[in-house]
C-alpha atoms as a PDB file:
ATOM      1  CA  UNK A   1     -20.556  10.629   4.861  1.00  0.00           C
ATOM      2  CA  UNK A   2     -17.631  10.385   2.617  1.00  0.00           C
ATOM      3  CA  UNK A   3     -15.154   8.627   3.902  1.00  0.00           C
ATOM      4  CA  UNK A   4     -12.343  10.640   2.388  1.00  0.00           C
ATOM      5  CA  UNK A   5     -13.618  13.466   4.486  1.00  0.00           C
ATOM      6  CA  UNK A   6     -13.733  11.519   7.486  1.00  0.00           C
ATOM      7  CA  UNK A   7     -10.088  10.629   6.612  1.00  0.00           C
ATOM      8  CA  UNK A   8      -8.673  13.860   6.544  1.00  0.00           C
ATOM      9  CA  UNK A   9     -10.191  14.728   9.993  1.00  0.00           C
ATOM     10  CA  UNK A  10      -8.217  11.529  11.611  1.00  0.00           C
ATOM     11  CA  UNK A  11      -5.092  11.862   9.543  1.00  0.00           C
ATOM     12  CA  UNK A  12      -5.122  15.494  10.995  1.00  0.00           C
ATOM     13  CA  UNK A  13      -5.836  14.154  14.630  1.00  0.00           C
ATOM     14  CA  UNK A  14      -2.784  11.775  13.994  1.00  0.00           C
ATOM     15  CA  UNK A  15      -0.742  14.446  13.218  1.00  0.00           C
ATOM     16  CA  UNK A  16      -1.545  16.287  16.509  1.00  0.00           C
ATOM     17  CA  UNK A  17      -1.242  12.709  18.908  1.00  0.00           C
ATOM     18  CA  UNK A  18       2.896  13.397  17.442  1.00  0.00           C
ATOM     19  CA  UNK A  19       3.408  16.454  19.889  1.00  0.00           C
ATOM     20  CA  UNK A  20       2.334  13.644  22.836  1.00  0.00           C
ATOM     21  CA  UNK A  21       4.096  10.505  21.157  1.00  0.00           C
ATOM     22  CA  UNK A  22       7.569  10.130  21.459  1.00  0.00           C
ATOM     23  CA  UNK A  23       9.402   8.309  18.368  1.00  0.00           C
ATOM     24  CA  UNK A  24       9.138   4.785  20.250  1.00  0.00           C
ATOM     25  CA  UNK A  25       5.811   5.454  21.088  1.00  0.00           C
ATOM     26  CA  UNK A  26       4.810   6.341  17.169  1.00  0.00           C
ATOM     27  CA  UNK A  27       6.881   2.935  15.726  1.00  0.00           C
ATOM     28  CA  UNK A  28       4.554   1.076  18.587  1.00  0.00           C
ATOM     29  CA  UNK A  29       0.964   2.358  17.383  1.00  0.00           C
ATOM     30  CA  UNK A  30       2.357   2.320  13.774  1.00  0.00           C
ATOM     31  CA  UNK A  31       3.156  -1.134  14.167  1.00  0.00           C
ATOM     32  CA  UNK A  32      -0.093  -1.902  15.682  1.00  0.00           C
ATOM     33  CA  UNK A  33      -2.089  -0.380  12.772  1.00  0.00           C
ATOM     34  CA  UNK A  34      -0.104  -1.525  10.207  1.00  0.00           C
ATOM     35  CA  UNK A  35      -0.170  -5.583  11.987  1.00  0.00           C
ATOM     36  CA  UNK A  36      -4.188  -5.196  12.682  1.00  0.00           C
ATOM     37  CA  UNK A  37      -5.884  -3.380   9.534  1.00  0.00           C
ATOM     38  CA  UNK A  38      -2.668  -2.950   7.445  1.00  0.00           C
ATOM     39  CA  UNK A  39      -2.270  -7.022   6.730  1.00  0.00           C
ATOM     40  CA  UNK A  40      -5.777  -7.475   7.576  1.00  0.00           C
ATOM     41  CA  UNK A  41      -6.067  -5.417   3.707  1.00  0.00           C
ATOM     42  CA  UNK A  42      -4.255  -8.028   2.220  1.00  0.00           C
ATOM     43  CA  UNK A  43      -5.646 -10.941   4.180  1.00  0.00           C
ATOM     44  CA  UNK A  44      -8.352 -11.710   2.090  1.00  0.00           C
ATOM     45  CA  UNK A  45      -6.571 -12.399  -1.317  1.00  0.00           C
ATOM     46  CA  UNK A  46      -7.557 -15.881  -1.430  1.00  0.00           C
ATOM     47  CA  UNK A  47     -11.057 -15.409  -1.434  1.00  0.00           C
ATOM     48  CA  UNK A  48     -10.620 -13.112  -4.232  1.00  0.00           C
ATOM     49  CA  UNK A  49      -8.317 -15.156  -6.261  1.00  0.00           C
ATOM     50  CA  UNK A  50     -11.224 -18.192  -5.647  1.00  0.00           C
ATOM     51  CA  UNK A  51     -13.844 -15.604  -7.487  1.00  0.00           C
ATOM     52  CA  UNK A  52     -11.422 -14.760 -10.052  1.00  0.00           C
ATOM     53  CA  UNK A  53     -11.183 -17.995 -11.039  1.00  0.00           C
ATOM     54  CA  UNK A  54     -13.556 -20.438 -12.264  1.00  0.00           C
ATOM     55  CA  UNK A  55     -12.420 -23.900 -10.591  1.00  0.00           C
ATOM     56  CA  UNK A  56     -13.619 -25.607  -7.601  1.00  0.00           C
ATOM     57  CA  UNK A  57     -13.532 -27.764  -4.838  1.00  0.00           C
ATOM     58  CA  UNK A  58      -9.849 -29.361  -3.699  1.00  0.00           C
ATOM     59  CA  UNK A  59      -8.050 -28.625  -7.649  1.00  0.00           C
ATOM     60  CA  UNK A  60      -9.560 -24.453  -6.929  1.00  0.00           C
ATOM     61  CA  UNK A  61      -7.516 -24.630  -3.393  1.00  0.00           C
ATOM     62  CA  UNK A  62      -4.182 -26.252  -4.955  1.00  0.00           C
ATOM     63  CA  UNK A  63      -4.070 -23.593  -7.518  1.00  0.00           C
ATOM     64  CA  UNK A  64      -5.184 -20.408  -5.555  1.00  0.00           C
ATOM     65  CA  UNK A  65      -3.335 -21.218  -2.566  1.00  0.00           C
ATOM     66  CA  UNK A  66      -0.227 -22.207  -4.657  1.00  0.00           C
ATOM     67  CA  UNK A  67      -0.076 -19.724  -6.676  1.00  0.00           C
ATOM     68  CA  UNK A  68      -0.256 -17.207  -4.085  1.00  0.00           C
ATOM     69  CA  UNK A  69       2.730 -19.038  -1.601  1.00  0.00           C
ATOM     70  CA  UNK A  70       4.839 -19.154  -5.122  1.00  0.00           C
ATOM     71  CA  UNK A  71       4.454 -15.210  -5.987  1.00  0.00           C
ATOM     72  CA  UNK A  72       5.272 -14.802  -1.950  1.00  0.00           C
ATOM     73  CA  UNK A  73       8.123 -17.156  -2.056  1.00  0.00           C
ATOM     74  CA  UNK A  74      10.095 -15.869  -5.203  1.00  0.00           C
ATOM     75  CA  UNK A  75       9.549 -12.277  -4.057  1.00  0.00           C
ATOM     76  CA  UNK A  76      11.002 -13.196  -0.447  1.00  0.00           C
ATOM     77  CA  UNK A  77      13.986 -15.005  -2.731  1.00  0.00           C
ATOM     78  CA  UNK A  78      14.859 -12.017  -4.882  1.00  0.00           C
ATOM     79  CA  UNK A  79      14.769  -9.780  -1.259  1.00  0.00           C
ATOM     80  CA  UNK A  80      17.524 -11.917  -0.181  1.00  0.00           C
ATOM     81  CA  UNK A  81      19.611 -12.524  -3.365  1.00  0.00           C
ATOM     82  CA  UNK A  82      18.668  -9.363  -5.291  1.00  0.00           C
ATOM     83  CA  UNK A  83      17.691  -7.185  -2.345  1.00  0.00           C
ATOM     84  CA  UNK A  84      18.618  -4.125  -5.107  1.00  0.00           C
ATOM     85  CA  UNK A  85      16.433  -5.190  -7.533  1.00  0.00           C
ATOM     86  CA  UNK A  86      13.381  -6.541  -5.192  1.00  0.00           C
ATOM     87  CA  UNK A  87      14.175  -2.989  -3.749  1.00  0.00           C
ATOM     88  CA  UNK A  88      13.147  -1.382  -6.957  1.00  0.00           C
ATOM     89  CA  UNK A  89      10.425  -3.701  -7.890  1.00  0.00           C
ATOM     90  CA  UNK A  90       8.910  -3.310  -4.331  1.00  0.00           C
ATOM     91  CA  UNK A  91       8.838   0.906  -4.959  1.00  0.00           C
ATOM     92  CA  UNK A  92       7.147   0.239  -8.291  1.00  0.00           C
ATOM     93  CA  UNK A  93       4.355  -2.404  -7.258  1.00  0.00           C
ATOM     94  CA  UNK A  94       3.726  -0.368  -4.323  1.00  0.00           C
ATOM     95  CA  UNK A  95       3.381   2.767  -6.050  1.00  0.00           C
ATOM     96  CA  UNK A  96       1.215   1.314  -8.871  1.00  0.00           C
ATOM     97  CA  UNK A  97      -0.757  -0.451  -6.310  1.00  0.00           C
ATOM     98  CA  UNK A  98      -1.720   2.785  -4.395  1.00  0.00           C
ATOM     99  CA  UNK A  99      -2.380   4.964  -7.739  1.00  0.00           C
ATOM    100  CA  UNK A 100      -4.255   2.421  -8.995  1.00  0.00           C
ATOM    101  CA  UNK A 101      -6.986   2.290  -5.368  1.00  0.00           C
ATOM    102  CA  UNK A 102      -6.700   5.720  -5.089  1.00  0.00           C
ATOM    103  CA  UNK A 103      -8.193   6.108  -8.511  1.00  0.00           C
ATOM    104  CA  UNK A 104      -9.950   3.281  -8.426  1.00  0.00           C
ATOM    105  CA  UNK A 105     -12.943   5.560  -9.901  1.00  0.00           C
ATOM    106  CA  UNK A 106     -10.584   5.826 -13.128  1.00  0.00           C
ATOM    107  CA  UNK A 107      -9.659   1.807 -13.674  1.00  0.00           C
ATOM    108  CA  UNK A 108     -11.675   2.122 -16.933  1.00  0.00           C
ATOM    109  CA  UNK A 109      -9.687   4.664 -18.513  1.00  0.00           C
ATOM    110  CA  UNK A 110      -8.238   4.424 -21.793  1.00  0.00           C
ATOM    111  CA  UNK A 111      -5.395   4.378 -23.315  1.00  0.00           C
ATOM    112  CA  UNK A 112      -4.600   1.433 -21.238  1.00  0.00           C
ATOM    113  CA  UNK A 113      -0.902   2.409 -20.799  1.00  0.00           C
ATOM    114  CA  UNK A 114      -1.909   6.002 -19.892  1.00  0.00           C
ATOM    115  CA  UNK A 115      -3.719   4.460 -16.894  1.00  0.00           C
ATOM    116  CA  UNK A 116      -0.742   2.318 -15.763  1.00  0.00           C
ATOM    117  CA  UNK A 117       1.193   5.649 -16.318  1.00  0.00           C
ATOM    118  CA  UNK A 118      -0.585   7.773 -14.683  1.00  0.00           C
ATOM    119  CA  UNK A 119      -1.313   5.374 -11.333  1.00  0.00           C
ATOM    120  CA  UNK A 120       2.336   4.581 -10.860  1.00  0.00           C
ATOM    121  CA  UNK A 121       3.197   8.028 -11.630  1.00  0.00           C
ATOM    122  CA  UNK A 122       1.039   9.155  -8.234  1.00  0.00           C
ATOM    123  CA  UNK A 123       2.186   6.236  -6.164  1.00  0.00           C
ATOM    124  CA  UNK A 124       5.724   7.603  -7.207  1.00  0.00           C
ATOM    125  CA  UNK A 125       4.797  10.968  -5.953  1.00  0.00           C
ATOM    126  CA  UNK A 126       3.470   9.568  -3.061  1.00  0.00           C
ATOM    127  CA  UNK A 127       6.594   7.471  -1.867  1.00  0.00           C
ATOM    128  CA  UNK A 128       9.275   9.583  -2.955  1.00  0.00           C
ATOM    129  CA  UNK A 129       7.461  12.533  -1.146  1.00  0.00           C
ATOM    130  CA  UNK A 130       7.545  10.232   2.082  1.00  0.00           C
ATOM    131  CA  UNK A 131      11.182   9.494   1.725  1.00  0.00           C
ATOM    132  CA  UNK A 132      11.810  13.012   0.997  1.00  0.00           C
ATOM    133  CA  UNK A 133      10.544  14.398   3.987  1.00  0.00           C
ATOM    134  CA  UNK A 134      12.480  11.437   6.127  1.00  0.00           C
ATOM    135  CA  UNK A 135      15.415  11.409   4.057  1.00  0.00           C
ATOM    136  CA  UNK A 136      17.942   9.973   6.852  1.00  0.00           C
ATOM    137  CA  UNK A 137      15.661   7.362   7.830  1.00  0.00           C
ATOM    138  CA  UNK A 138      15.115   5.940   4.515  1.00  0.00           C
ATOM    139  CA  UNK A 139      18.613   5.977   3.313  1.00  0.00           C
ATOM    140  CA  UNK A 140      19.238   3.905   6.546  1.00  0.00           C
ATOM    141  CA  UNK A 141      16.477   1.337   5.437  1.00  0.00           C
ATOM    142  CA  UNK A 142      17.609   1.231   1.770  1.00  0.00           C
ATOM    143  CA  UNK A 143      21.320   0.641   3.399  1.00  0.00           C
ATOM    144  CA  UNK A 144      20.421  -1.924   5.574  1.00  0.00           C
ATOM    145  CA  UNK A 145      18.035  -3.880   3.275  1.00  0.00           C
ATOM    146  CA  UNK A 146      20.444  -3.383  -0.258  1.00  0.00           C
ATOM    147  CA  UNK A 147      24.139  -2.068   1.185  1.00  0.00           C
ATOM    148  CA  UNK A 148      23.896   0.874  -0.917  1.00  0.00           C
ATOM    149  CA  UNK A 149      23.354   4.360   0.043  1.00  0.00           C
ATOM    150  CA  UNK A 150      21.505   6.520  -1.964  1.00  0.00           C
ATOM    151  CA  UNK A 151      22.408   9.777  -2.711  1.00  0.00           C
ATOM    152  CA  UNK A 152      19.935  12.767  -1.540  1.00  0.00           C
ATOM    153  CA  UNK A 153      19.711  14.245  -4.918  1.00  0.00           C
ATOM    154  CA  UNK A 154      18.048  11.131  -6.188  1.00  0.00           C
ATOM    155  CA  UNK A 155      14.958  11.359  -3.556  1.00  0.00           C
ATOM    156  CA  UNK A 156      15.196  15.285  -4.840  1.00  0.00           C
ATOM    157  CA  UNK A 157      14.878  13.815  -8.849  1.00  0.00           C
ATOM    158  CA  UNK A 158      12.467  11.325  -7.658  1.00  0.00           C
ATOM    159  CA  UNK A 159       9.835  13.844  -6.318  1.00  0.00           C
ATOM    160  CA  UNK A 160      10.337  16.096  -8.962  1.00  0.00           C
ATOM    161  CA  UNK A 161      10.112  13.582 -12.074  1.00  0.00           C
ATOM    162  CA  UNK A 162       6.748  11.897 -10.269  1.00  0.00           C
ATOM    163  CA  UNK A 163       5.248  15.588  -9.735  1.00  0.00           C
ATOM    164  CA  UNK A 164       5.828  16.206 -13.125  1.00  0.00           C
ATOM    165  CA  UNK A 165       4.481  13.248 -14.489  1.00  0.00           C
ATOM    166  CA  UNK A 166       1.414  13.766 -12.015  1.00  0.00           C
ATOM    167  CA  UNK A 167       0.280  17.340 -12.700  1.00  0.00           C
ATOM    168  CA  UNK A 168       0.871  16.461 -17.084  1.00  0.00           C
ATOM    169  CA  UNK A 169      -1.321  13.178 -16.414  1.00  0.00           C
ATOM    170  CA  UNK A 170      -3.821  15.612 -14.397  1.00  0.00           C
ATOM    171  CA  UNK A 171      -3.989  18.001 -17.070  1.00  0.00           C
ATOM    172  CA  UNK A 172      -4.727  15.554 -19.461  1.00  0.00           C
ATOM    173  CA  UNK A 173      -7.797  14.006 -17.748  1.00  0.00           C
ATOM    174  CA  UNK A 174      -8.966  17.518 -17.181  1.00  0.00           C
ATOM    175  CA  UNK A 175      -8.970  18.349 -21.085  1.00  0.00           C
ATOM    176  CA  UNK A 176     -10.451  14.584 -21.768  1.00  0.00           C
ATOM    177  CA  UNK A 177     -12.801  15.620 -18.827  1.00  0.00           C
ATOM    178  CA  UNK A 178     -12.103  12.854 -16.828  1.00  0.00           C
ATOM    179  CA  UNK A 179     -12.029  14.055 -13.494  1.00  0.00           C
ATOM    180  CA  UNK A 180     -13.216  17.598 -12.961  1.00  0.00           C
ATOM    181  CA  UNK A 181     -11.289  20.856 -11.164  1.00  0.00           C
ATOM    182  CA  UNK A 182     -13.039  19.928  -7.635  1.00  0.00           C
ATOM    183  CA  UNK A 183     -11.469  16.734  -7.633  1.00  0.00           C
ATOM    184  CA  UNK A 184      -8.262  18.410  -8.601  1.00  0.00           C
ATOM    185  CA  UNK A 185      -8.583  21.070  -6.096  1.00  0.00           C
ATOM    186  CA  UNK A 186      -9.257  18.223  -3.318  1.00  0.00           C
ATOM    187  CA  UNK A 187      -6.536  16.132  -4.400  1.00  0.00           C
ATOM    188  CA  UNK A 188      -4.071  19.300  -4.034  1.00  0.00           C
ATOM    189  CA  UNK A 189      -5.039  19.391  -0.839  1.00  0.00           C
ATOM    190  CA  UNK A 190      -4.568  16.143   0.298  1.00  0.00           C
ATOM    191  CA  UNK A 191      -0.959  16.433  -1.065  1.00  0.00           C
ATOM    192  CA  UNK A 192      -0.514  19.290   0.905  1.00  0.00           C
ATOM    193  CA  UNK A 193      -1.811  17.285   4.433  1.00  0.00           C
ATOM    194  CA  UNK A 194       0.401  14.274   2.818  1.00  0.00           C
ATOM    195  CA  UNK A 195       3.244  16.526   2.990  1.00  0.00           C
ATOM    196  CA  UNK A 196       2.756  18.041   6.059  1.00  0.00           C
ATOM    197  CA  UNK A 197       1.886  14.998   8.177  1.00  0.00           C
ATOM    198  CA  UNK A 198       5.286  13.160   6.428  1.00  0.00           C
ATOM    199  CA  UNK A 199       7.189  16.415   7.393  1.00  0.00           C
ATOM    200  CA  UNK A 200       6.678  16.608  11.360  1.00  0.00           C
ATOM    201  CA  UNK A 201       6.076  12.500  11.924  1.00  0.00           C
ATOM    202  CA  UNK A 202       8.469   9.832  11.955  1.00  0.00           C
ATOM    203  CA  UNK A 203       8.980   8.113   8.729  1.00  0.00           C
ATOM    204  CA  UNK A 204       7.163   4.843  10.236  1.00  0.00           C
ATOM    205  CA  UNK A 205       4.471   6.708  12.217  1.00  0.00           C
ATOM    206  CA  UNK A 206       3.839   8.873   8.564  1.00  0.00           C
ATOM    207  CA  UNK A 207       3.747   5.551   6.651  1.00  0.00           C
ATOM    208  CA  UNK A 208       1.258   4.577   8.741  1.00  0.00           C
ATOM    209  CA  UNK A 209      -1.116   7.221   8.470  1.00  0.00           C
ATOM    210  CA  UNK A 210      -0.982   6.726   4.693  1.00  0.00           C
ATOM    211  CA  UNK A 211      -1.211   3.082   4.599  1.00  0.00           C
ATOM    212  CA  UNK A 212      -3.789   2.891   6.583  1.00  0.00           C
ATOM    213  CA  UNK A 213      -6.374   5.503   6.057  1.00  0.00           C
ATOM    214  CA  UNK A 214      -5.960   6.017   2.746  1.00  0.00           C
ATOM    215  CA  UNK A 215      -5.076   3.179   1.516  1.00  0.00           C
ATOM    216  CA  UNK A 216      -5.675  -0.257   3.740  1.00  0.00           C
ATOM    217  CA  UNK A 217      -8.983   0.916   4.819  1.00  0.00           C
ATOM    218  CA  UNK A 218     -10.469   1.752   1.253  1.00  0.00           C
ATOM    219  CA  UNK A 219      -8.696  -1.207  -0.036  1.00  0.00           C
ATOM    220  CA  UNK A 220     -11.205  -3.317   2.314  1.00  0.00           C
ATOM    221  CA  UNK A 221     -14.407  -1.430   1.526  1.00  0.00           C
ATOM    222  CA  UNK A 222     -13.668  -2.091  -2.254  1.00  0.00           C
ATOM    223  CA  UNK A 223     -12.956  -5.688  -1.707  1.00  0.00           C
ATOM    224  CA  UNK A 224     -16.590  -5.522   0.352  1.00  0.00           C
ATOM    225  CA  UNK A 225     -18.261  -4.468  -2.468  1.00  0.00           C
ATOM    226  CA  UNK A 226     -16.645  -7.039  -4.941  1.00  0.00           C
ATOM    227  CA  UNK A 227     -17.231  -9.747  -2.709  1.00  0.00           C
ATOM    228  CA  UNK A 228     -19.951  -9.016  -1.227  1.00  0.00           C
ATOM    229  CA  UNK A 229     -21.672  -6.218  -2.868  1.00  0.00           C
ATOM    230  CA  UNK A 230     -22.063  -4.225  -0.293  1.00  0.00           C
ATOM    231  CA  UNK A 231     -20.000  -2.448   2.779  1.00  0.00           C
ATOM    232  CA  UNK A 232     -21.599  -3.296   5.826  1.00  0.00           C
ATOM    233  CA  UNK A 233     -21.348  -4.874   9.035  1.00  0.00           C
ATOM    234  CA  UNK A 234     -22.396  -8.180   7.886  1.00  0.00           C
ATOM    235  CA  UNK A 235     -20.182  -8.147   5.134  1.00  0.00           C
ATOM    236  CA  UNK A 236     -17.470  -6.910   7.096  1.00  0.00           C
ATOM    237  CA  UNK A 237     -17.981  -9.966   9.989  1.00  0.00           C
ATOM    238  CA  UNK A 238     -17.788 -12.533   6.620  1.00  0.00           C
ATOM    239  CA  UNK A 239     -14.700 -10.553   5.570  1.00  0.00           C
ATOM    240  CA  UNK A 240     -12.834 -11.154   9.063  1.00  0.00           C
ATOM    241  CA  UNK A 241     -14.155 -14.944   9.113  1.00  0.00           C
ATOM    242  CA  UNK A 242     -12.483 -15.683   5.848  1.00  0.00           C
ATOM    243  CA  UNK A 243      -9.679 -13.506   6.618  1.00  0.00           C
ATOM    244  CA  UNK A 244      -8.312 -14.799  10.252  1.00  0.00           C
ATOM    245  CA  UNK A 245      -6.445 -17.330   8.920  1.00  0.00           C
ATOM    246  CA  UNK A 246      -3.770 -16.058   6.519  1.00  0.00           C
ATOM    247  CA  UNK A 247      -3.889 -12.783   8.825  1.00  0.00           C
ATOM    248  CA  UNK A 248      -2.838 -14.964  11.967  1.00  0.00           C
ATOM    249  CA  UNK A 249      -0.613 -16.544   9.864  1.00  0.00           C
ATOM    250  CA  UNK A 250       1.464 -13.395   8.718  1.00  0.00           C
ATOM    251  CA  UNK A 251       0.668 -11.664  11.951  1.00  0.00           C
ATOM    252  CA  UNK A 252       2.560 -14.900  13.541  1.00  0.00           C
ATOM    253  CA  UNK A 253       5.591 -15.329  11.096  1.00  0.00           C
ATOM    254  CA  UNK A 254       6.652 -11.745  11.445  1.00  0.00           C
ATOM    255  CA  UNK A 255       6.434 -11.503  15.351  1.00  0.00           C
ATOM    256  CA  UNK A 256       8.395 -14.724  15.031  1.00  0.00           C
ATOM    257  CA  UNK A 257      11.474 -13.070  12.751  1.00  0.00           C
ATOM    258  CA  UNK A 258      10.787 -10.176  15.123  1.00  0.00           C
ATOM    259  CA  UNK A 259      11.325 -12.326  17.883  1.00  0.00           C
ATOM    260  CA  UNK A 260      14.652 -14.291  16.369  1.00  0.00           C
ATOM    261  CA  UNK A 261      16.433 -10.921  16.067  1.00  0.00           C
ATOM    262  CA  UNK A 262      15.074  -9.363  18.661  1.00  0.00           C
ATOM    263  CA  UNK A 263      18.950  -8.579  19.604  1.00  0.00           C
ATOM    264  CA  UNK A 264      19.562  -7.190  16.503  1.00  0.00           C
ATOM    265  CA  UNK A 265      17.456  -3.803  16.337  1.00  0.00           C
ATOM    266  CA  UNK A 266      19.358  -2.519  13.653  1.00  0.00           C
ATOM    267  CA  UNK A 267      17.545  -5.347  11.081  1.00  0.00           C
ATOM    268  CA  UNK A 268      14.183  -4.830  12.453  1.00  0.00           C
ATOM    269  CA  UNK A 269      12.454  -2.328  10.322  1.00  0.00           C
ATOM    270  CA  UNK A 270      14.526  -3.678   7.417  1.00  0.00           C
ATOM    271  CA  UNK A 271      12.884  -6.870   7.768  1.00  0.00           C
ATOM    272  CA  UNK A 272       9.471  -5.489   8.267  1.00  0.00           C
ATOM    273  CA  UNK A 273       9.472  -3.792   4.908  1.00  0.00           C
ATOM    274  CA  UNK A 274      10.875  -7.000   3.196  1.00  0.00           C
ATOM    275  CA  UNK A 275       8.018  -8.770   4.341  1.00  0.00           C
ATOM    276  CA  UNK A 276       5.921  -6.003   3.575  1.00  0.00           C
ATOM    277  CA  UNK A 277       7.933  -6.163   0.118  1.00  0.00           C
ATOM    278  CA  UNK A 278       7.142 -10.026  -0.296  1.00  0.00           C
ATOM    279  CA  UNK A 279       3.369  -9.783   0.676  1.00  0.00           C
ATOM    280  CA  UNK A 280       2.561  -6.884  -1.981  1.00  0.00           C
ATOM    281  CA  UNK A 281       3.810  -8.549  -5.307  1.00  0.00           C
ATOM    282  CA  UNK A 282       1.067 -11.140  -4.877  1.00  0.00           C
ATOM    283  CA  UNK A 283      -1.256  -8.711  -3.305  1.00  0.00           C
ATOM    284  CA  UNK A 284      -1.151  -6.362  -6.442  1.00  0.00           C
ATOM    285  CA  UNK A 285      -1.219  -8.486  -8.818  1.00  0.00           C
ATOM    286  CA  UNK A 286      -4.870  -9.799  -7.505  1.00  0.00           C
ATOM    287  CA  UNK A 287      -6.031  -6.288  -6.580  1.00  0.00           C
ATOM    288  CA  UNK A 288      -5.327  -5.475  -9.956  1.00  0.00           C
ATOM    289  CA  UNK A 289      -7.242  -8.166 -11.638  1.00  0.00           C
ATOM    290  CA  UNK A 290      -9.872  -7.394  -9.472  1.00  0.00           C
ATOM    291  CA  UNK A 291     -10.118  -3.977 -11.004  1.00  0.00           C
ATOM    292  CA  UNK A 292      -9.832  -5.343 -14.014  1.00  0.00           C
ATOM    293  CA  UNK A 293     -13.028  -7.424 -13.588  1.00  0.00           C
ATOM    294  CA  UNK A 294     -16.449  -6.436 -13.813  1.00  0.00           C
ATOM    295  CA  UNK A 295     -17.773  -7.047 -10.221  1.00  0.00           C
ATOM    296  CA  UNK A 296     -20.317  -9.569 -10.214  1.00  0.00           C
ATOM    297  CA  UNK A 297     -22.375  -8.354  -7.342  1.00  0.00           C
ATOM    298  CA  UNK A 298     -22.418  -4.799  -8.768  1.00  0.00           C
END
């Protein structure tokens, strides 16, 4: 069965567990999902980056696992010194990163720059349609994390300019014949669930639900096949073994800074999306060269 369809069903079913969940009770399970299969998504970057790369033995693990702690480091650096401008770059990466699985059957299209365009344009829509729909909370997480508030019309511009930019990027892969008016129709829809399910959750509990059925979990059947070649229980038991350790290892450090200012509530979710933040520069950037390479096993 497709999993998109299968999907829909549970992001639906989430929706309804929010008339039994109170607000607390939605941050815990969000946090749960997002600790367990929403890091466990990223977890795995190494073994990528060691496939992407043709050098071995001690000199591969030097430069993989180097390169990777540098892009984490400098992104946690700007968060703290630059929190404005890691702010931005965080929205763009992640929006960019989420076009770009989400239409992971389009990663060959051409122009080039149309494709970039076009990803980051739905990520955009995405986001800004999430912090639309929990305005107050967001502004409240941009405060805390950059001092600045951001005015309401800007989430209103935001939506509007990455809607645009969607349905004229749409139109044109429907003329090229790209993608066909079934897809189109389906992908209407899911903005209208999207919407909904953002509307009546709370803005961690909606996050959630995006992250990690539509994007986490399809993030980790793709890396299957590229590893692997295949999506299956086998593959998926390898995927966990070579996984545990960086996922322990980010699992640990941020229940440790949860820990430290665990009398300081106010910093908590502003600190979880910073490390979020930090995590997904280097995560992109080797999702998206895995896209960009032909997958061996395929």
């Amino acid at each position: 069965m497709n999993f998109k369809k299968v999907a829909v069903f549970i992001t639906l079913f989430s929706l309804w567990l929010t008339n039994y969940f109170s607000g607390s009770e939605q941050e815990l399970v969000a946090f749960f999902l997002i600790f367990s299969v929403g890091i466990l998504h990223g977890s795995n970057d190494l073994a990528i980056m060691s496939k992407l790369r043709s050098v071995s033995g001690l000199r591969r693990l030097i430069i993989v696992l180097g390169s990777y702690i540098l892009v984490v480091l400098i992104a946690g650096a700007f968060f703290y010194w630059l929190p404005e401008l890691a702010l931005a770059g965080f929205i763009l990466f992640s929006a960019y990163h989420f076009g770009e699985q989400h239409w992971e059957s389009l990663e060959t299209l051409q122009p080039k720059g149309f494709r970039g365009l076009f990803f980051a344009g739905y990520g955009l829509l995405i986001l800004f349609l999430l912090f639309y729909t929990n305005m107050g909370a967001t502004q409240e997480i941009i405060s805390s994390l950059s001092g600045q508030i951001i005015p309401e019309s800007w989430f209103v511009y935001g939506l509007l300019s990455s809607l645009v930019l969607t349905v004229i990027a749409v139109f044109y892969l429907l003329v090229k014949k790209q993608i066909d008016y079934g897809r189109v129709a389906f992908e209407c829809f899911l903005l209208l669930v999207f919407g909904i399910v953002f509307r009546y959750a709370d803005l961690i509990w909606a996050f959630a639900i995006y992250f990690i059925y539509w994007h986490s979990i399809p993030s980790i059947f793709g890396q299957l096949k590229y590893l692997y070649g295949e999506v299956s229980l086998p593959s998926f038991k390898l995927y966990l073994k070579s996984s545990s350790i960086i996922w322990a290892i980010s699992v640990g450090s941020m229940l440790m800074l949860f820990y430290i200012f665990k009398d300081n509530q106010e910093i908590i979710m502003p600190l979880f999306f910073a490390f979020l933040g930090a995590i997904t520069f280097a995560h992109s950037f080797i999702i998206t060269r895995m896209y960009g390479q032909k997958k061996p096993n395929e």
